[in-house]
C-alpha atoms as a PDB file:
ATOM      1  CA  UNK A   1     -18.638   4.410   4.059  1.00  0.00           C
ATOM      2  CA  UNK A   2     -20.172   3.456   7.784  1.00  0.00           C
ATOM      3  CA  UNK A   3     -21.833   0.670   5.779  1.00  0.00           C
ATOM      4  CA  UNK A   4     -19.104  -0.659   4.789  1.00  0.00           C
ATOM      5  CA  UNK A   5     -17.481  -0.007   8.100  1.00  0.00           C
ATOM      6  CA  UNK A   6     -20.562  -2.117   9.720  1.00  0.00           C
ATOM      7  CA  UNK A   7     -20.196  -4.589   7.524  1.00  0.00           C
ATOM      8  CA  UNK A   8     -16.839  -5.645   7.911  1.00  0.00           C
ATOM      9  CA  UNK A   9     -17.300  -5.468  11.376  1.00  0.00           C
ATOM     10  CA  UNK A  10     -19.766  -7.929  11.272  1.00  0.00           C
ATOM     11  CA  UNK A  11     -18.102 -10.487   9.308  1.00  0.00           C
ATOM     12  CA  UNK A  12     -14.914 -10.011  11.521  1.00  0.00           C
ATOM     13  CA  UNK A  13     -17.301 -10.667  14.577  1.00  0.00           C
ATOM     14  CA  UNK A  14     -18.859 -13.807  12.797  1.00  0.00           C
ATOM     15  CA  UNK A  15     -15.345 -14.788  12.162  1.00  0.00           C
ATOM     16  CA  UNK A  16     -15.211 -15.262  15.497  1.00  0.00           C
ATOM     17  CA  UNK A  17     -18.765 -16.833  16.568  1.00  0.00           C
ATOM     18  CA  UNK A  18     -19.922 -13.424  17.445  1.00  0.00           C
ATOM     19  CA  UNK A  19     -22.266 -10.527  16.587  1.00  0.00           C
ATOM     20  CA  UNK A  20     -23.867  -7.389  18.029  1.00  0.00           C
ATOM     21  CA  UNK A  21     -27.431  -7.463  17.783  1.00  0.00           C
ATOM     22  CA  UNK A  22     -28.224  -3.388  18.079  1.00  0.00           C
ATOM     23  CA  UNK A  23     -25.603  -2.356  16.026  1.00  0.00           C
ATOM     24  CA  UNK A  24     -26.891   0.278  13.719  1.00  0.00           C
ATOM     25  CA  UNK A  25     -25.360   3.372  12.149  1.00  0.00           C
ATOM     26  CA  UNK A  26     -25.715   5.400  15.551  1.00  0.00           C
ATOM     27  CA  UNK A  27     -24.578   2.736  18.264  1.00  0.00           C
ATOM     28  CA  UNK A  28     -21.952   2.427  15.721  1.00  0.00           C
ATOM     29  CA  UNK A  29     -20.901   6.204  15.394  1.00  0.00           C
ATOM     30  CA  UNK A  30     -21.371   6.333  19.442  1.00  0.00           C
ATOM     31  CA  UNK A  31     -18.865   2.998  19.616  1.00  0.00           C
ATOM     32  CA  UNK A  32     -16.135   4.472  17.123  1.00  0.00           C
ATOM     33  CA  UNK A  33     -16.210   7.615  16.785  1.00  0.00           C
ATOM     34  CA  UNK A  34     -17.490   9.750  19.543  1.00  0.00           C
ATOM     35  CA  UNK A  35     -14.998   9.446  22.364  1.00  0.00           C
ATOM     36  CA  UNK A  36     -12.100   9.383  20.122  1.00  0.00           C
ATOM     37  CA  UNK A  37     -13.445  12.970  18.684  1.00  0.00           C
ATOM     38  CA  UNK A  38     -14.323  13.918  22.091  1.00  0.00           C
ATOM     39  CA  UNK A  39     -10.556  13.232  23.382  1.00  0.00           C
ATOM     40  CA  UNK A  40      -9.182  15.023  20.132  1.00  0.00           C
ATOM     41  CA  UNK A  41     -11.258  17.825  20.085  1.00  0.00           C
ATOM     42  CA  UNK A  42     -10.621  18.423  23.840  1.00  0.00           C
ATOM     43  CA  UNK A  43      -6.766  19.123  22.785  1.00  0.00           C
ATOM     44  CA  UNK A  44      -7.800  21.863  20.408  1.00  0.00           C
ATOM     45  CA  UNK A  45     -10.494  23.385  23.471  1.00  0.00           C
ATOM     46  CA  UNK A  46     -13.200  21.995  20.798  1.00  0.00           C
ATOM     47  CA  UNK A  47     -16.051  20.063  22.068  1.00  0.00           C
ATOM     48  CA  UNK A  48     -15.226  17.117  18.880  1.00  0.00           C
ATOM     49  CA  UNK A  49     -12.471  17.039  16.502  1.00  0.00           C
ATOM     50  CA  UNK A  50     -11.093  14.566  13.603  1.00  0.00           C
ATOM     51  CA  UNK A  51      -7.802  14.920  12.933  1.00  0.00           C
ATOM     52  CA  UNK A  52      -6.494  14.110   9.273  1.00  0.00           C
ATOM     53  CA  UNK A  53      -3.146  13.283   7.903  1.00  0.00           C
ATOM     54  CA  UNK A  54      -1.553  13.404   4.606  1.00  0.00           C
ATOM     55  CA  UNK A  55       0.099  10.295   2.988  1.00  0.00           C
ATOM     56  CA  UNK A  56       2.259  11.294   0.358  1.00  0.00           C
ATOM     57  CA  UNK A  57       2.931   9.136  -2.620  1.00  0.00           C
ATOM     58  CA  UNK A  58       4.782   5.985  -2.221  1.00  0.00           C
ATOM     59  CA  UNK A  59       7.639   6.180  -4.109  1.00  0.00           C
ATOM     60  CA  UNK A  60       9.085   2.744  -2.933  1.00  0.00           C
ATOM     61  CA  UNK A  61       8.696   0.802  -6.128  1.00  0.00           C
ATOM     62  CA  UNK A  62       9.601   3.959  -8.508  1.00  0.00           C
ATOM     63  CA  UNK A  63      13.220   2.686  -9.082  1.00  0.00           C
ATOM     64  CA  UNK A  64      11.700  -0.971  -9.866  1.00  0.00           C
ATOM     65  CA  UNK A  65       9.203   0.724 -12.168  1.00  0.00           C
ATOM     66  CA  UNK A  66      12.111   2.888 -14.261  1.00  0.00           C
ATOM     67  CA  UNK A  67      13.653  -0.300 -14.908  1.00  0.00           C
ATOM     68  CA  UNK A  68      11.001  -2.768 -15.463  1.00  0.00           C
ATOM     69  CA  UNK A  69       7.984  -1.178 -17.268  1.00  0.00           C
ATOM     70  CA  UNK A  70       6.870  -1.203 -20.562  1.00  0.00           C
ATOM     71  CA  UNK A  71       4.466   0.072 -22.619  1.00  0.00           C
ATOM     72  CA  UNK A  72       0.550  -1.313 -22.744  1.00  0.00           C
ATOM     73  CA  UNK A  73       1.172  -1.516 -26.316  1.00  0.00           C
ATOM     74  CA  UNK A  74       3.862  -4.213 -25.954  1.00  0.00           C
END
């Protein structure tokens, strides 16, 4: 996952004429990760934290669906 995380990161930066030449896996866990946890984890009286959050299923398109689908076999 932090691969891929590097790697888009990259190509955004080259995107823009732009790249960070000691970007690893650790200057990038320091850059993303490790004050955010800090600041979370200070709310819970933890030195880090990562908070999580459930997103249910999208129902949005189930009415859409009910009337429009068929089956594969069709």
């Amino acid at each position: 996952m932090l691969d891929h995380m590097i790697k888009d990161l990259n190509d955004s930066l080259a995107d823009r004429k732009l790249r960070l030449p000691a970007l690893n896996v650790d200057e990038f866990i320091k850059a993303a990760f490790v004050a955010r946890d800090r600041a979370i984890g200070a709310k819970h009286r933890l030195e880090y934290a990562e908070e999580f959050h459930y997103i249910g299923p999208d129902q949005t398109l189930d009415e859409y669906i009910r009337r429009n689908a068929v089956p594969l076999n069709s």
